[in-house]
Protein backbone atom coordinates (compact mmCIF):
# COMPACT_ATOMS: atom_id res chain seq x y z
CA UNK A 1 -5.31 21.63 55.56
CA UNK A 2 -4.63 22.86 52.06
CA UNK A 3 -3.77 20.06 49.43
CA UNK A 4 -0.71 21.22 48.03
CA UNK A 5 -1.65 18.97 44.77
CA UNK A 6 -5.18 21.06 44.29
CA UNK A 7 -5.42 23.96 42.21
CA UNK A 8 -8.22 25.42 43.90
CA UNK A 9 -10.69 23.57 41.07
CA UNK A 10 -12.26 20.66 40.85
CA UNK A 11 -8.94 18.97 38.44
CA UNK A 12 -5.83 18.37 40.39
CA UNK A 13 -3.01 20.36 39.69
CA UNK A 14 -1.23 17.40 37.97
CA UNK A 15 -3.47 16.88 35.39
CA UNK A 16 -3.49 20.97 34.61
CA UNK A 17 0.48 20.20 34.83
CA UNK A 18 -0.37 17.24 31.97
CA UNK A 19 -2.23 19.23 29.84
CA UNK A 20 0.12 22.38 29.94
CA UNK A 21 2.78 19.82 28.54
CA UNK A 22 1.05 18.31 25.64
CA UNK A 23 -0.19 22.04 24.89
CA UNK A 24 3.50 22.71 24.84
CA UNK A 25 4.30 20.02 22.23
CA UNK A 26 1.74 20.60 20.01
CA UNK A 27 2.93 24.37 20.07
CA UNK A 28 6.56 23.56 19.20
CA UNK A 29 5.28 21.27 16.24
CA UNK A 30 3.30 24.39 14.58
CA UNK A 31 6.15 26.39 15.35
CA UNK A 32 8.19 23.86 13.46
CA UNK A 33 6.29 24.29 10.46
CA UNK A 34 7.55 25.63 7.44
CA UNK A 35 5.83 28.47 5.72
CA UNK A 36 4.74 25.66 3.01
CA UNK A 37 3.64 23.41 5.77
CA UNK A 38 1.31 26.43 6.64
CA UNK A 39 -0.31 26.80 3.13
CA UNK A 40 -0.81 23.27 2.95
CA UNK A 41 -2.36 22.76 6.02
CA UNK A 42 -5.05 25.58 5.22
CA UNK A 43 -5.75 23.84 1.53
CA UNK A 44 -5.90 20.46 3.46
CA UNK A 45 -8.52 21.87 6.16
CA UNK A 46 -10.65 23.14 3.39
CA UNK A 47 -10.87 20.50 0.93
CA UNK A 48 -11.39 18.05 4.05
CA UNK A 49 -14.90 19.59 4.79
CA UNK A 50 -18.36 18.38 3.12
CA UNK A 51 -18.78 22.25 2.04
CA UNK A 52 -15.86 21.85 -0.65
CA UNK A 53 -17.56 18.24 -2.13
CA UNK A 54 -20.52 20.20 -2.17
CA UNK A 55 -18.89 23.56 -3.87
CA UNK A 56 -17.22 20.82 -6.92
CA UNK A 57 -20.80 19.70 -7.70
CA UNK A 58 -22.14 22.56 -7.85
CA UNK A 59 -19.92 24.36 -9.92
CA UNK A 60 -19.45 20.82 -12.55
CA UNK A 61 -23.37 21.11 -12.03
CA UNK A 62 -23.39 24.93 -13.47
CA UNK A 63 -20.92 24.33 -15.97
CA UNK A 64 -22.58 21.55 -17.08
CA UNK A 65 -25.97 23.26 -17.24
CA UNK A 66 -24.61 26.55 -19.03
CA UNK A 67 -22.76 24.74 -21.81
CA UNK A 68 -26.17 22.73 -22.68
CA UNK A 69 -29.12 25.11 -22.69
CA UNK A 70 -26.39 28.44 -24.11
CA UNK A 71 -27.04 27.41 -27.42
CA UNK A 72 -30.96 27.42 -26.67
CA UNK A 73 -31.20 30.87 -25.82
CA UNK A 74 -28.95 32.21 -28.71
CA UNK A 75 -25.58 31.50 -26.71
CA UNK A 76 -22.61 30.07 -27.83
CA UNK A 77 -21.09 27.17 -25.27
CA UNK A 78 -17.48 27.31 -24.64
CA UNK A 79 -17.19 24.04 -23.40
CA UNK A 80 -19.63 22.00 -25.59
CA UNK A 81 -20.33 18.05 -24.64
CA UNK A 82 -18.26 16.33 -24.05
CA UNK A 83 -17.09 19.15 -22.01
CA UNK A 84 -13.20 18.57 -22.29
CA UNK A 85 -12.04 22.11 -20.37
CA UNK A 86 -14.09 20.65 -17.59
CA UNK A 87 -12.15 17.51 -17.75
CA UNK A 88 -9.30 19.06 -17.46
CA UNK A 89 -10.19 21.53 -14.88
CA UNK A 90 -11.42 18.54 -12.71
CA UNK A 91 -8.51 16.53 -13.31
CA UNK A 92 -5.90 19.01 -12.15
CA UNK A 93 -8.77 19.79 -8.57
CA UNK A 94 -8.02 15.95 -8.22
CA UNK A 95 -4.62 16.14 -8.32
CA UNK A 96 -4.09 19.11 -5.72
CA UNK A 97 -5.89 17.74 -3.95
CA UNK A 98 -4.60 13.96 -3.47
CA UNK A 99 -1.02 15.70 -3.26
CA UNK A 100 -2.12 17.79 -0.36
CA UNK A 101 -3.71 14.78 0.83
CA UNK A 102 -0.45 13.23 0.70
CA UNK A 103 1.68 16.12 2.17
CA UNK A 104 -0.48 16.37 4.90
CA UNK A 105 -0.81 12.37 5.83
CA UNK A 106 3.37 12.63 5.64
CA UNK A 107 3.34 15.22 8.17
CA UNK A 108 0.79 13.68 10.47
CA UNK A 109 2.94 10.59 9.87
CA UNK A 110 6.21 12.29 11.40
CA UNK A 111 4.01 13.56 14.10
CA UNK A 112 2.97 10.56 14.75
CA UNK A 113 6.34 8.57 15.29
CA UNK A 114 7.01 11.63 17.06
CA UNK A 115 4.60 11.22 19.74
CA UNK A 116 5.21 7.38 19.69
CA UNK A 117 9.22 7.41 20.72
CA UNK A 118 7.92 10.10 23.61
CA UNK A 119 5.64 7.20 24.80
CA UNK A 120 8.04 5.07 24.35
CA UNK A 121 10.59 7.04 25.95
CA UNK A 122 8.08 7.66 29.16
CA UNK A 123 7.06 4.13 29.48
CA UNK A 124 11.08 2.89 29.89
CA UNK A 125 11.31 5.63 32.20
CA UNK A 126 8.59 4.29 34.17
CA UNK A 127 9.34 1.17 34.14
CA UNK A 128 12.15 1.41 35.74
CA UNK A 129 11.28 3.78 38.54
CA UNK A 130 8.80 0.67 39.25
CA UNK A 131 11.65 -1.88 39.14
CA UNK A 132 13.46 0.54 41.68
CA UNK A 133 10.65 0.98 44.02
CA UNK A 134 10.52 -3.01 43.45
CA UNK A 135 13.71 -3.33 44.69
CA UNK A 136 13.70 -0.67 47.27
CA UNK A 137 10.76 -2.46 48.78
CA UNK A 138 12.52 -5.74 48.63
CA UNK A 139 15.34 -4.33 50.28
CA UNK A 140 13.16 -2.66 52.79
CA UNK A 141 12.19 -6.16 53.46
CA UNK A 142 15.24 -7.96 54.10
CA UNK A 143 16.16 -5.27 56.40
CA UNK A 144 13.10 -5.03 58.90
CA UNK A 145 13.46 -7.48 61.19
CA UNK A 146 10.16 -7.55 62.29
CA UNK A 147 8.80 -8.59 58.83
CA UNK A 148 9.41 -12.37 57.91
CA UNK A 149 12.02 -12.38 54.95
CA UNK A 150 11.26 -14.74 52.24
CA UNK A 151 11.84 -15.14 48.33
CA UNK A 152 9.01 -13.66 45.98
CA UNK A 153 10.20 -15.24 42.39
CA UNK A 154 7.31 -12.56 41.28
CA UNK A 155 8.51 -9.74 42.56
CA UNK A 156 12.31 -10.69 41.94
CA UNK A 157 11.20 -10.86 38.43
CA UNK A 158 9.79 -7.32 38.07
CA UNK A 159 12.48 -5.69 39.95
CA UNK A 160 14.55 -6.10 36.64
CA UNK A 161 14.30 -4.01 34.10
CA UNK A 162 12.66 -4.99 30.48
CA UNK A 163 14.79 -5.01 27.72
CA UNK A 164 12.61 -3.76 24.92
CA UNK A 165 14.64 -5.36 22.33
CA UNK A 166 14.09 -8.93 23.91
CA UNK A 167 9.66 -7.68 24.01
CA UNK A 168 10.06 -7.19 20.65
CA UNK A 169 11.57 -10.67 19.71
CA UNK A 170 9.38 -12.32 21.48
CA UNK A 171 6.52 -10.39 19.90
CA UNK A 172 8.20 -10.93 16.24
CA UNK A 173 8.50 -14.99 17.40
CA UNK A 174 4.95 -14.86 18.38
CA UNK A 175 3.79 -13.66 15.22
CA UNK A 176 1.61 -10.82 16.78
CA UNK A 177 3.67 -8.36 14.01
CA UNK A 178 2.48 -10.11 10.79
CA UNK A 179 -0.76 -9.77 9.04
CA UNK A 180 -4.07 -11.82 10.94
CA UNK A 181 -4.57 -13.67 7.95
CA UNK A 182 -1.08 -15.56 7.63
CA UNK A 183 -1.15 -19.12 9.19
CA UNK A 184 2.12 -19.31 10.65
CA UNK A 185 1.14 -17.64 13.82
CA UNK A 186 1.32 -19.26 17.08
CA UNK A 187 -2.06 -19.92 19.19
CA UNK A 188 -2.89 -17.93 21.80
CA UNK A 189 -1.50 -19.58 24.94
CA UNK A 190 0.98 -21.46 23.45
CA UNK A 191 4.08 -19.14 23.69
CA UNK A 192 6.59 -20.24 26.27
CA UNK A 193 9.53 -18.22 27.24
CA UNK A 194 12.92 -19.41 26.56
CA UNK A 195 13.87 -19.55 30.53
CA UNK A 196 10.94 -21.65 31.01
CA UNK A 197 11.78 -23.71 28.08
CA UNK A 198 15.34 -23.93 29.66
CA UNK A 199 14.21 -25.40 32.92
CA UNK A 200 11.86 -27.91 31.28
């Protein structure tokens, strides 16, 4: 029998289905990119590998070594000690390349967030196809007549729906947002709910 799920290769198909997505995102956001974005992104790939720390030595290293032993061999030095041109020329390298350092960290930023609100997005969306199977099963339950019905406070619990905004207070009351090193945050352990605190 054929597994309608296989691809033929050793990866099921949903995985290949997985991949063809995220390939599909990433292709929108270069397609997004402005023509600046582009030229940036070049500069930023460059000056990111060990060749271009290497190139700035060498050429300070040259410059360096020209302007000192010219006047040795009858040669005048354009830049003479305490080389100010290649102060300056260093100077404005530096600050290309921190602003395309910025630029770039901005964009991967965005990106970023981006891909964060589509997890976000996917994980509601998932959670409550499990809080509908949840209650699909519990209804399944109640209706067989051959299965005992009784109350499961667990799974009545996680056939609702999680309202994000009420994780995120309770993370924010925890004190699991601040920095490690403020005092104020509550031991591990000792967080109880506000039902629970209701009903005690």
């Amino acid at each position: 029998m054929v597994d309608p799920y296989s691809t033929g290769s050793d990866r099921p198909a949903n995985l290949d289905q997985n991949i063809d997505s995220v390939l599909e995102v990433r292709k929108r956001e270069r397609e997004q990119r402005s023509a600046s974005h582009r030229v940036v992104d070049r500069f930023s790939r460059i000056i990111s590998r060990p060749l271009y720390l290497l190139g700035l030595f060498a050429f300070a290293g040259a410059w360096i070594a020209f302007n000192a032993l010219a006047p040795q061999y009858g040669h005048r030095a354009f830049d003479p000690s305490p080389f100010p041109l290649l102060d300056g020329i260093l100077s404005l390298a530096a600050l290309i390349t921190t602003t395309v350092v910025l630029i770039s960290q901005n964009r991967q930023t965005r990106i970023e967030q981006q891909h964060m609100h589509i997890s976000l997005q996917v994980n509601l969306v998932t959670e409550q196809k499990v809080a509908k199977i949840i209650n699909l099963l519990e209804e399944l339950r109640r209706d067989l007549p051959m299965v005992k019905d009784r109350y499961d406070p667990q799974a009545a619990s996680f056939s609702h729906e999680t309202d994000a905004l009420q994780v995120l207070s309770a993370i924010e009351e925890v004190g699991l947002t601040k920095d490690p090193g403020e005092s104020d945050v509550i031991p591990a352990g000792s967080f109880t709910p506000d039902a629970d605190r209701e009903t005690t």
